[in-house]
Protein backbone atom coordinates (compact mmCIF):
# COMPACT_ATOMS: atom_id res chain seq x y z
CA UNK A 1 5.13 -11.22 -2.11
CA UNK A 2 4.92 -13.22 -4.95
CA UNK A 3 7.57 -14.39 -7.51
CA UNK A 4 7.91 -14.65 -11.28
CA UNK A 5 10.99 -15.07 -13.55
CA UNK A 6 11.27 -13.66 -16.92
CA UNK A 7 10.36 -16.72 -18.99
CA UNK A 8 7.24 -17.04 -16.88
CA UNK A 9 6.26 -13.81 -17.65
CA UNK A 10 7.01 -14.10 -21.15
CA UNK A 11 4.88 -17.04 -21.91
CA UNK A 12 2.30 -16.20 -19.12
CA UNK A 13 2.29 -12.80 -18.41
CA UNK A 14 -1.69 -12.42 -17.53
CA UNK A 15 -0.81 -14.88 -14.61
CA UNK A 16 1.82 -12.12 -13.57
CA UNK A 17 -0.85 -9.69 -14.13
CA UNK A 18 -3.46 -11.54 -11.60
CA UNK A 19 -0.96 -12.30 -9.03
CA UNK A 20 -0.63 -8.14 -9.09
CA UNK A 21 -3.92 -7.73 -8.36
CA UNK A 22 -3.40 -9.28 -5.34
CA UNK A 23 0.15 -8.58 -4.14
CA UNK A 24 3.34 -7.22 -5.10
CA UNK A 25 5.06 -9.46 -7.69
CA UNK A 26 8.74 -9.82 -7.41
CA UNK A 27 10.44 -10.46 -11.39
CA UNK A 28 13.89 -12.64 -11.04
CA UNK A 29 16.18 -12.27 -13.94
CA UNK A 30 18.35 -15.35 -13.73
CA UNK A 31 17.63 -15.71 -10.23
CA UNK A 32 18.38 -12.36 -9.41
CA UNK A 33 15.74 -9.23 -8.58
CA UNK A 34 15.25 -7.41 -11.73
CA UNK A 35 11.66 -5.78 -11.30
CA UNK A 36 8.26 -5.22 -9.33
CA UNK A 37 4.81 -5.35 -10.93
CA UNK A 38 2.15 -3.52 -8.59
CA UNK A 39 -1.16 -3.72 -9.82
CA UNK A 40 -2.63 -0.59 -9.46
CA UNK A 41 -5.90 -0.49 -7.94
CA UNK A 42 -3.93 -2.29 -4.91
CA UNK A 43 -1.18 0.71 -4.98
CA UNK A 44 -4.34 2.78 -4.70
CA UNK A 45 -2.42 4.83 -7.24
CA UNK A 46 -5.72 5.54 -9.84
CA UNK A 47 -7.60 7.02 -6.75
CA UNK A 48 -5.84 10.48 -5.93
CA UNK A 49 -7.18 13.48 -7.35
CA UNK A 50 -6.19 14.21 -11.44
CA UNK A 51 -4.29 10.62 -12.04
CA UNK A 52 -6.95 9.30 -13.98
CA UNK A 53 -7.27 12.44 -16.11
CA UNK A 54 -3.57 12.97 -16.04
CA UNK A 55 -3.38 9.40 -17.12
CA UNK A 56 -5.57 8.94 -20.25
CA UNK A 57 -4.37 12.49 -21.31
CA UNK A 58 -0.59 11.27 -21.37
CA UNK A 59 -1.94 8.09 -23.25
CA UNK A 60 -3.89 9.73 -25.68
CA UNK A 61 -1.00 11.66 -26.49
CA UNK A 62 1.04 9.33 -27.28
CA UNK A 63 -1.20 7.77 -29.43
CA UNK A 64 -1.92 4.49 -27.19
CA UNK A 65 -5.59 5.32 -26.41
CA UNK A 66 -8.36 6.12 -28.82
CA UNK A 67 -10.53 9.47 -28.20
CA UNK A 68 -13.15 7.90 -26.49
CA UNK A 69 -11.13 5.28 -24.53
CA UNK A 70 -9.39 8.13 -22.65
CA UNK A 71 -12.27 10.23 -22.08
CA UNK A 72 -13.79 7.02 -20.17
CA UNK A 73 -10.08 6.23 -18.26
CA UNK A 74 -10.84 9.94 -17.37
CA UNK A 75 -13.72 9.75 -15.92
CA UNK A 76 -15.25 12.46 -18.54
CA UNK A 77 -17.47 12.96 -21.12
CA UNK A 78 -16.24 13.20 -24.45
CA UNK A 79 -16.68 16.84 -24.52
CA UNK A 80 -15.41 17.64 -21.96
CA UNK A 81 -12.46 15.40 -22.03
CA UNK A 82 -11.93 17.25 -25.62
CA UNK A 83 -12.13 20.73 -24.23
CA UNK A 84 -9.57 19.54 -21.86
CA UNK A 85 -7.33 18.42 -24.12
CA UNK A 86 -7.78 21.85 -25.92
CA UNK A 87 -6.57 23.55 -22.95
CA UNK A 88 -3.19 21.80 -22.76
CA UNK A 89 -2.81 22.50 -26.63
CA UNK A 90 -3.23 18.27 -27.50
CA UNK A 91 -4.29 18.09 -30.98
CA UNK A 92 -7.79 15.85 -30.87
CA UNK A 93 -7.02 15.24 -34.90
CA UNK A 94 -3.86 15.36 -36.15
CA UNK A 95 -3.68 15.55 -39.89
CA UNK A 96 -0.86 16.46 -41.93
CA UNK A 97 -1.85 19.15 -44.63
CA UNK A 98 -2.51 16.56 -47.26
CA UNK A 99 -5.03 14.51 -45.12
CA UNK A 100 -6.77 18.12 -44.31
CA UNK A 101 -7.36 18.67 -48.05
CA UNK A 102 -8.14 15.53 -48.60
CA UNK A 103 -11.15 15.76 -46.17
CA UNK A 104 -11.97 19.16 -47.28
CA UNK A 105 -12.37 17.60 -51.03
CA UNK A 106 -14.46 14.60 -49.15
CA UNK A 107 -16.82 17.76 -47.50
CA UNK A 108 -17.13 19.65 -50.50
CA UNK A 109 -17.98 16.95 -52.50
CA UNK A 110 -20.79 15.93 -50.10
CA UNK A 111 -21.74 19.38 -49.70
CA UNK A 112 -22.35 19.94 -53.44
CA UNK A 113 -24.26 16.18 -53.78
CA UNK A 114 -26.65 17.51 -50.82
């Protein structure tokens, strides 16, 4: 196990990060336990069935993955990562009713130029 306090993971947390790649890393909090980091290809936690889709769809969600960035966490093409979403009733565009005539102006206008 491997140690880190809170100031060393402030100013160098991708040397946290590394050490949790290769063990568990114990955080101290004024010399006290206050957290573990487990990196998670050693937890073997990505490798059970549905994670990774379960994953990148909870991520995507929540806004902290692009389209295409969770479709490759997935595992999926970008179809079918979109169907999937579909299924669970996860907007792929979300656009308030002003942005949707906004880009219906943009199509029509394109349209009638074409």
């Amino acid at each position: 196990m491997k140690t880190v306090n809170v100031s060393g993971l402030k100013n160098n947390p991708s040397e946290a990060l590394r050490k949790s790649h290769r063990d568990v890393v114990l955080v101290l909090n004024r010399d006290r336990p206050d957290a573990l980091m487990l990196g998670i290809e050693l937890a073997g936690g990505l490798d059970a069935k549905g994670v990774k889709p379960a994953l990148a769809t909870a991520l995507f969600r929540d806004g902290n993955l692009s389209l295409a960035r969770a479709a490759g966490l997935a595992e999926m093409p970008l179809s079918e990562f979109i169907a999937h979403l579909s299924r669970l009733g996860i907007p792929v565009v979300d656009l308030n009713a002003e942005e949707a005539a906004a880009d219906l102006d943009t199509l029509d206008a394109w349209l009638a130029s074409s």
